[in-house]
PDB file of N, CA and C in Angstrom:
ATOM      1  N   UNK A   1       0.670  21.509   1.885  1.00  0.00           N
ATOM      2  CA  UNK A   1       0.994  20.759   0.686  1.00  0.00           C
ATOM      3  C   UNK A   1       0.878  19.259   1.022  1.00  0.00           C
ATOM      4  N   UNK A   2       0.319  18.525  -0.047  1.00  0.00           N
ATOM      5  CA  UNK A   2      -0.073  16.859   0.849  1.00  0.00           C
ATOM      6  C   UNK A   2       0.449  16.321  -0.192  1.00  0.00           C
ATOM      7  N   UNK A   3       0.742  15.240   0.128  1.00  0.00           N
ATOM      8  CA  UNK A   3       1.623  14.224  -0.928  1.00  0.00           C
ATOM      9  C   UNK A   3       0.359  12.768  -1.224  1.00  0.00           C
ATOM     10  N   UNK A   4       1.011  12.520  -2.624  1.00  0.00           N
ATOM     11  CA  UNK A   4       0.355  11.895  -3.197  1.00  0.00           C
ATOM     12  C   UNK A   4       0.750  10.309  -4.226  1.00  0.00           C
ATOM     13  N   UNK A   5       0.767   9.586  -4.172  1.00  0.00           N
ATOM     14  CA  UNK A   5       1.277   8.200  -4.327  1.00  0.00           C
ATOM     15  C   UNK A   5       0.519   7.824  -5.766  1.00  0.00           C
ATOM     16  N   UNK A   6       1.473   7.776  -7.167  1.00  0.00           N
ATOM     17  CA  UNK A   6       0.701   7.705  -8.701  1.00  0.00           C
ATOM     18  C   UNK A   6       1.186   6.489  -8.832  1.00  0.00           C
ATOM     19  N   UNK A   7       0.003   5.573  -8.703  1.00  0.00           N
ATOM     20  CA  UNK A   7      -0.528   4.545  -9.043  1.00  0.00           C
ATOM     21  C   UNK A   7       0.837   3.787 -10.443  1.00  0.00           C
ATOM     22  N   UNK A   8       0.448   4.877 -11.554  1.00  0.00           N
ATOM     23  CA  UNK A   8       1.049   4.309 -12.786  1.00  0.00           C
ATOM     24  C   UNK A   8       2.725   3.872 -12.786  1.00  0.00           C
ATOM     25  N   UNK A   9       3.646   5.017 -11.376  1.00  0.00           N
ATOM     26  CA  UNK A   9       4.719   4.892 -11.298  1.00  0.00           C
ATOM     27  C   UNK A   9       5.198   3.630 -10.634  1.00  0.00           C
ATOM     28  N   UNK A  10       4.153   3.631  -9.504  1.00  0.00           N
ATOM     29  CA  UNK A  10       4.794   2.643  -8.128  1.00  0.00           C
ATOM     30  C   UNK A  10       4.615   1.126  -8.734  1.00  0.00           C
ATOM     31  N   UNK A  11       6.363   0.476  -8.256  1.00  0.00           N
ATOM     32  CA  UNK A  11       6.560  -0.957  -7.709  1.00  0.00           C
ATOM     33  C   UNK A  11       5.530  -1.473  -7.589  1.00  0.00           C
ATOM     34  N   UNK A  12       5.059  -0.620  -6.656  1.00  0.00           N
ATOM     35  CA  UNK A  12       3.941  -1.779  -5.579  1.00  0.00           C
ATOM     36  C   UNK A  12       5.416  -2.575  -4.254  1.00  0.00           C
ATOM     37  N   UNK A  13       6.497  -1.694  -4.372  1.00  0.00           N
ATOM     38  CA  UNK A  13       7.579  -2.420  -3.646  1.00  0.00           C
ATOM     39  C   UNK A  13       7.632  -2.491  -1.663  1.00  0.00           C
ATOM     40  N   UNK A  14       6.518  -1.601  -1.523  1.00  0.00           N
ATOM     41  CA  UNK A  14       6.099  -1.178  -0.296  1.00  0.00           C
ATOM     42  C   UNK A  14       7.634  -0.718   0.859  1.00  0.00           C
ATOM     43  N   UNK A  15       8.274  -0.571  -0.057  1.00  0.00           N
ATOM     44  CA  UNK A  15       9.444   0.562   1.375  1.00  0.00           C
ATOM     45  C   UNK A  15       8.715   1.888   1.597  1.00  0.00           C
ATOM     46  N   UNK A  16       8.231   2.571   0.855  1.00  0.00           N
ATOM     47  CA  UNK A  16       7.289   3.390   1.696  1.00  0.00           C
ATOM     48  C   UNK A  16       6.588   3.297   3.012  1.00  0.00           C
ATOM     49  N   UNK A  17       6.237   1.998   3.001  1.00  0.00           N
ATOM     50  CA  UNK A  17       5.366   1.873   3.937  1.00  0.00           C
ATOM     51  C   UNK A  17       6.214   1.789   5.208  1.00  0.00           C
ATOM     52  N   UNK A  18       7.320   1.111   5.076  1.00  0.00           N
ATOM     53  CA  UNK A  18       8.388   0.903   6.191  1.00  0.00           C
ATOM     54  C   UNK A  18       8.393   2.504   6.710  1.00  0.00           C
ATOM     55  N   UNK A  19       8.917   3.421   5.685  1.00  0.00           N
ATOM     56  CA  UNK A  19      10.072   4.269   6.167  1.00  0.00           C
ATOM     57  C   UNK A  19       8.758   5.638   6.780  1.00  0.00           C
ATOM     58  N   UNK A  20       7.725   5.727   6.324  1.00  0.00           N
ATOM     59  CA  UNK A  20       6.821   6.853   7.042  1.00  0.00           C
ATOM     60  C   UNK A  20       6.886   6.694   8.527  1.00  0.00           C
ATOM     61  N   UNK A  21       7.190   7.787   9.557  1.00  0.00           N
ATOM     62  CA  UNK A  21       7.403   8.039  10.819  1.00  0.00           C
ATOM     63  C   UNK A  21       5.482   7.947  11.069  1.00  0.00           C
ATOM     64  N   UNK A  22       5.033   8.107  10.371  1.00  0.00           N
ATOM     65  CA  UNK A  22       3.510   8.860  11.393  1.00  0.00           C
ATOM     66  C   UNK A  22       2.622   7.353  10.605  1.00  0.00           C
ATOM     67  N   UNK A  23       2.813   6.508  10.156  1.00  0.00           N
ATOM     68  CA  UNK A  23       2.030   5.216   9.704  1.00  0.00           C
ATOM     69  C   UNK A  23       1.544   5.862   8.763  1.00  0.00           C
ATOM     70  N   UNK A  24       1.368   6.742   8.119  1.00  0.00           N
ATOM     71  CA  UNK A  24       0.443   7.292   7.250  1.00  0.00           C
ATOM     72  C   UNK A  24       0.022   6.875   5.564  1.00  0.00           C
ATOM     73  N   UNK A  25       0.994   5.871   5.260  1.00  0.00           N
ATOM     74  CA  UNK A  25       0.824   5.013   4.350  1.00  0.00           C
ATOM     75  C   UNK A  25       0.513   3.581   4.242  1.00  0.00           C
ATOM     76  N   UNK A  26      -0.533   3.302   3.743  1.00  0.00           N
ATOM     77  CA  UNK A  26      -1.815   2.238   4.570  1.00  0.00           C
ATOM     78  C   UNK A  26      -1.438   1.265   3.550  1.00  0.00           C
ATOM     79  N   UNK A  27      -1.349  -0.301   3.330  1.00  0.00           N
ATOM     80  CA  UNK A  27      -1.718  -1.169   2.375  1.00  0.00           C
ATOM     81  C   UNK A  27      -2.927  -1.139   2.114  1.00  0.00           C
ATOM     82  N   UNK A  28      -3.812  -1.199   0.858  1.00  0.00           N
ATOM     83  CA  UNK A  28      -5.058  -1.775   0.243  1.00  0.00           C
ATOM     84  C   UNK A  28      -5.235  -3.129  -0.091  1.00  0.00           C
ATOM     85  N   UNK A  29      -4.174  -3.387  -0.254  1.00  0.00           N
ATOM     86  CA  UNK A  29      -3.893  -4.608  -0.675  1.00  0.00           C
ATOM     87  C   UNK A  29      -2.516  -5.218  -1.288  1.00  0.00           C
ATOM     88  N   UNK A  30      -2.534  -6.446  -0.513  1.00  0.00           N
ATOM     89  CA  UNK A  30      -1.288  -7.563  -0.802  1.00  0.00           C
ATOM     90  C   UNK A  30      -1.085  -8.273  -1.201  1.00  0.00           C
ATOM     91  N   UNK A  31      -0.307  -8.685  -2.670  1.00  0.00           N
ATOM     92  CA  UNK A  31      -0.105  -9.894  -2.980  1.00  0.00           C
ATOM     93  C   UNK A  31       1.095 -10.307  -3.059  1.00  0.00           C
ATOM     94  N   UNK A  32       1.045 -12.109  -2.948  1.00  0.00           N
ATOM     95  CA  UNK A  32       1.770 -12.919  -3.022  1.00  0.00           C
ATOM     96  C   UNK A  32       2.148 -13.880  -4.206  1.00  0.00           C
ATOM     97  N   UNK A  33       3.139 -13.020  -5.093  1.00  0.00           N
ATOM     98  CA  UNK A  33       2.939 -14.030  -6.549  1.00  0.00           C
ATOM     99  C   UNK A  33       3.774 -15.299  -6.278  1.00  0.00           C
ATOM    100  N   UNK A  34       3.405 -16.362  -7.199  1.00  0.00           N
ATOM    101  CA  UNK A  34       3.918 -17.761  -6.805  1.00  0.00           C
ATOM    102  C   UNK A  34       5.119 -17.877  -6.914  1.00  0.00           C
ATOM    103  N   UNK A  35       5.995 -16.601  -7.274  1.00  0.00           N
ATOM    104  CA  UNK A  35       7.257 -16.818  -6.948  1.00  0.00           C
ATOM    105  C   UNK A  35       8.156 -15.898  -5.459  1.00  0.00           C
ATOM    106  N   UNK A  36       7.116 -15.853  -4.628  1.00  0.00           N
ATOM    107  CA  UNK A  36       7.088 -15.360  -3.679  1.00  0.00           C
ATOM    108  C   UNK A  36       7.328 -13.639  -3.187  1.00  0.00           C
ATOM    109  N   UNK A  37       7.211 -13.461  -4.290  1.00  0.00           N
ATOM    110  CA  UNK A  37       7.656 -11.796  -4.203  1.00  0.00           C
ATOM    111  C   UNK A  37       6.167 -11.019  -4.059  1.00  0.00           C
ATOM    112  N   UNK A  38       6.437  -9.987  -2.397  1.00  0.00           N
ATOM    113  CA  UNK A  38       5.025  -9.493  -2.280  1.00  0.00           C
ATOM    114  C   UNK A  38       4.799  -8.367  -2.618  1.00  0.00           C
ATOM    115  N   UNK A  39       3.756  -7.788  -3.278  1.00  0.00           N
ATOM    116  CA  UNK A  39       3.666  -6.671  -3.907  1.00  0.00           C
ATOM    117  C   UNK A  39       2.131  -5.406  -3.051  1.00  0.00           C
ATOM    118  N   UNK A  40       2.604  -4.942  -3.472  1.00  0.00           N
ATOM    119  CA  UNK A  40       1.800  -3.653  -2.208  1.00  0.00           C
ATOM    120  C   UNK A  40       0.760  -2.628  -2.843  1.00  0.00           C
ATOM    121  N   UNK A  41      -0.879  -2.535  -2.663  1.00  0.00           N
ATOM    122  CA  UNK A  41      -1.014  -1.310  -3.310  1.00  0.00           C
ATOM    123  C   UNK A  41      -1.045  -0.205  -1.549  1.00  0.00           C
ATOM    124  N   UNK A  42      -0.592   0.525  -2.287  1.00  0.00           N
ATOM    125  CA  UNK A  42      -0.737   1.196  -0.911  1.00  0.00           C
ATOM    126  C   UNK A  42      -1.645   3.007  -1.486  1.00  0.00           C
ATOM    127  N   UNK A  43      -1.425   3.650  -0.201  1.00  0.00           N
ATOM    128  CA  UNK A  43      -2.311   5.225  -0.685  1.00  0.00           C
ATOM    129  C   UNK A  43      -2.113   5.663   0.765  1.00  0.00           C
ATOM    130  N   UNK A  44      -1.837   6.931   0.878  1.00  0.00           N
ATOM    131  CA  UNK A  44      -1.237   7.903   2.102  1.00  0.00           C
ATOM    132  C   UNK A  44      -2.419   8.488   2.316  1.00  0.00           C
ATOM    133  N   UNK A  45      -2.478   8.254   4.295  1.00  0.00           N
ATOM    134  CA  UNK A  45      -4.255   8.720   4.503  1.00  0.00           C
ATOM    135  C   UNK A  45      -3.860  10.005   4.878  1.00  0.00           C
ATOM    136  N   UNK A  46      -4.328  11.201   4.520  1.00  0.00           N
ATOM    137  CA  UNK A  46      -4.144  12.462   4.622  1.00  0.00           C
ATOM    138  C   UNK A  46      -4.283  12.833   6.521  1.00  0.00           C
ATOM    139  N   UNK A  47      -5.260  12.238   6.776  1.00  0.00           N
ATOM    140  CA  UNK A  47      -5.485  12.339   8.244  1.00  0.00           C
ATOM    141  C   UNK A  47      -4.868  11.863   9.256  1.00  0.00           C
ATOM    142  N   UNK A  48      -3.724  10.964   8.862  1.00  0.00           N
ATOM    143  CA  UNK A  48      -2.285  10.379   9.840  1.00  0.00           C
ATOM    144  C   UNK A  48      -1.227  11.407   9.194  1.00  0.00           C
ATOM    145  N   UNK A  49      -1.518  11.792   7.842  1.00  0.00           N
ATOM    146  CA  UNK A  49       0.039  12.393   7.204  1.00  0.00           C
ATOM    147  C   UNK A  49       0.678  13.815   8.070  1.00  0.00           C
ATOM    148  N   UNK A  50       1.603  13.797   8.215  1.00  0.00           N
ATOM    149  CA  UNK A  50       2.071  15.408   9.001  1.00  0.00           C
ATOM    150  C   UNK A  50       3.088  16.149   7.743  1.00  0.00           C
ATOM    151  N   UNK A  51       2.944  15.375   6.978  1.00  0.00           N
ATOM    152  CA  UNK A  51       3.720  16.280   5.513  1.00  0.00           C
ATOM    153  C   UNK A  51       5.641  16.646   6.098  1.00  0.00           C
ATOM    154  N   UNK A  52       5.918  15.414   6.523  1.00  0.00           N
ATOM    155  CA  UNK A  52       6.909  15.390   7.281  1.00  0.00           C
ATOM    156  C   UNK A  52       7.846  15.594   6.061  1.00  0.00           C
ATOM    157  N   UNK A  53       7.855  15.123   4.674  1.00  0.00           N
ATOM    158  CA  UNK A  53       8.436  14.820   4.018  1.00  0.00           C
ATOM    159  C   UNK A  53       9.374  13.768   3.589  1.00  0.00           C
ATOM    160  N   UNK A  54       9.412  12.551   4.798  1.00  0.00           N
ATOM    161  CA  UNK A  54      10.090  11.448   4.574  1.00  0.00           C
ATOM    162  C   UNK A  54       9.872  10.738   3.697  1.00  0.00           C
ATOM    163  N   UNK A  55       8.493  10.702   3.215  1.00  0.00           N
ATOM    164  CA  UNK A  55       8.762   9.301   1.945  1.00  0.00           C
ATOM    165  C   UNK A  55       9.058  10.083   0.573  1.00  0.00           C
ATOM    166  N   UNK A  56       9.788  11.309   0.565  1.00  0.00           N
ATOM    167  CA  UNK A  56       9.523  12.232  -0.501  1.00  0.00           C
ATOM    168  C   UNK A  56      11.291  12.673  -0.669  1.00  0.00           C
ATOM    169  N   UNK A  57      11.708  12.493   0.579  1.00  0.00           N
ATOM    170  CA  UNK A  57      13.219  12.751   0.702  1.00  0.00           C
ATOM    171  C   UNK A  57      14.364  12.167   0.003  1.00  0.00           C
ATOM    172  N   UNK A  58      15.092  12.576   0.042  1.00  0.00           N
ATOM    173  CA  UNK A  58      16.376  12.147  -0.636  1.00  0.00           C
ATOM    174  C   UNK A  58      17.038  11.083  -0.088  1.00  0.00           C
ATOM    175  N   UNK A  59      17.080  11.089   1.328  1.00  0.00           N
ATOM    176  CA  UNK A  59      17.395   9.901   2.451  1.00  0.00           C
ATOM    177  C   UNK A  59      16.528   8.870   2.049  1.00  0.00           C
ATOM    178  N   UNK A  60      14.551   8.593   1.947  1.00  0.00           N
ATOM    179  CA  UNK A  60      14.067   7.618   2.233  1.00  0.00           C
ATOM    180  C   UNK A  60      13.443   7.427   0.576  1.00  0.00           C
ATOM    181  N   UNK A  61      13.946   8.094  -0.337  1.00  0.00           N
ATOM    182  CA  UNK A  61      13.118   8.134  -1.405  1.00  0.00           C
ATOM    183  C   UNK A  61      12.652   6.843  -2.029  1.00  0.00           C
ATOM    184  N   UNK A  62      11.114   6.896  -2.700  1.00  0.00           N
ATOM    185  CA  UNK A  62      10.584   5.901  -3.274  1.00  0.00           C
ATOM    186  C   UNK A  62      11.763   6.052  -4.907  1.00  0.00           C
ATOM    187  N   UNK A  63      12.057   4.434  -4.731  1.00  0.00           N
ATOM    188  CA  UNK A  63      13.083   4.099  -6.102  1.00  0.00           C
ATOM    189  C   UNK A  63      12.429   4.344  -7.425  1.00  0.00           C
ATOM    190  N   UNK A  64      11.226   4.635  -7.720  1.00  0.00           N
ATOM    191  CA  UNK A  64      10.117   5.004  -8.833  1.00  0.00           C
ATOM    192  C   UNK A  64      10.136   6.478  -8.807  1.00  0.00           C
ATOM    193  N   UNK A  65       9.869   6.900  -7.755  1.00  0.00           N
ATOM    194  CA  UNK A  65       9.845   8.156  -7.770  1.00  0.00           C
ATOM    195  C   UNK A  65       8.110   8.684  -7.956  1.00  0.00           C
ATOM    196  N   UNK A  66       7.261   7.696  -7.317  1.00  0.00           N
ATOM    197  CA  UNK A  66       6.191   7.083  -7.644  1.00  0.00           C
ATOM    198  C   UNK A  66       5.336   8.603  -6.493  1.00  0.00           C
ATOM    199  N   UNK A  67       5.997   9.073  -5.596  1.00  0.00           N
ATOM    200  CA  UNK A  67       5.215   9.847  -4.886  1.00  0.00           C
ATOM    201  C   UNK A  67       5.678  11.457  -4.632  1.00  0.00           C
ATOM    202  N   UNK A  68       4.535  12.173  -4.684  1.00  0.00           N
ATOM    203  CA  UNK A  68       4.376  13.515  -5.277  1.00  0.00           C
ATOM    204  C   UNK A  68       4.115  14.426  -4.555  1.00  0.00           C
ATOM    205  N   UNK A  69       4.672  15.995  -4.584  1.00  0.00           N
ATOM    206  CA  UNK A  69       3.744  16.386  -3.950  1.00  0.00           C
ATOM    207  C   UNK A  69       2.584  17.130  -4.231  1.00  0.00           C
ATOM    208  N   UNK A  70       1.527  17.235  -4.221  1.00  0.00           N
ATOM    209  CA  UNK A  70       0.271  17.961  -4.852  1.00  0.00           C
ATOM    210  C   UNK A  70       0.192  19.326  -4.083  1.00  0.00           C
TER     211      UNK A  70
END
């Protein structure tokens, strides 16, 4: 089962990216709006992922609820 990150939900707040044990959630891209707040697109590379379930958990959960599992 592989998990999957919907675009339409996510922040863009990037704690995902912190809390994955295996790096498996990559930035695409970063911005810096002029009021300094940085925003994240990110996307989980299937080929680092071990379907650990951490960014999906109850402990590390995305605050959107932005990621899935397929």
């Amino acid at each position: 089962m592989a998990y999957k990150i919907n675009p339409r939900k996510c922040l863009r707040c990037g704690l995902c990216i912190t809390q994955c044990p295996d790096k498996a959630i990559l930035v695409d891209k970063k911005v810096t709006e002029s009021d300094g707040l940085t925003l994240y697109t990110t996307r989980i590379d299937t080929a680092k992922c071990t379907e650990c379930g951490a960014c999906f958990s109850h402990e590390w959960w995305c605050p959107a609820k932005a990621i899935t599992r397929t």
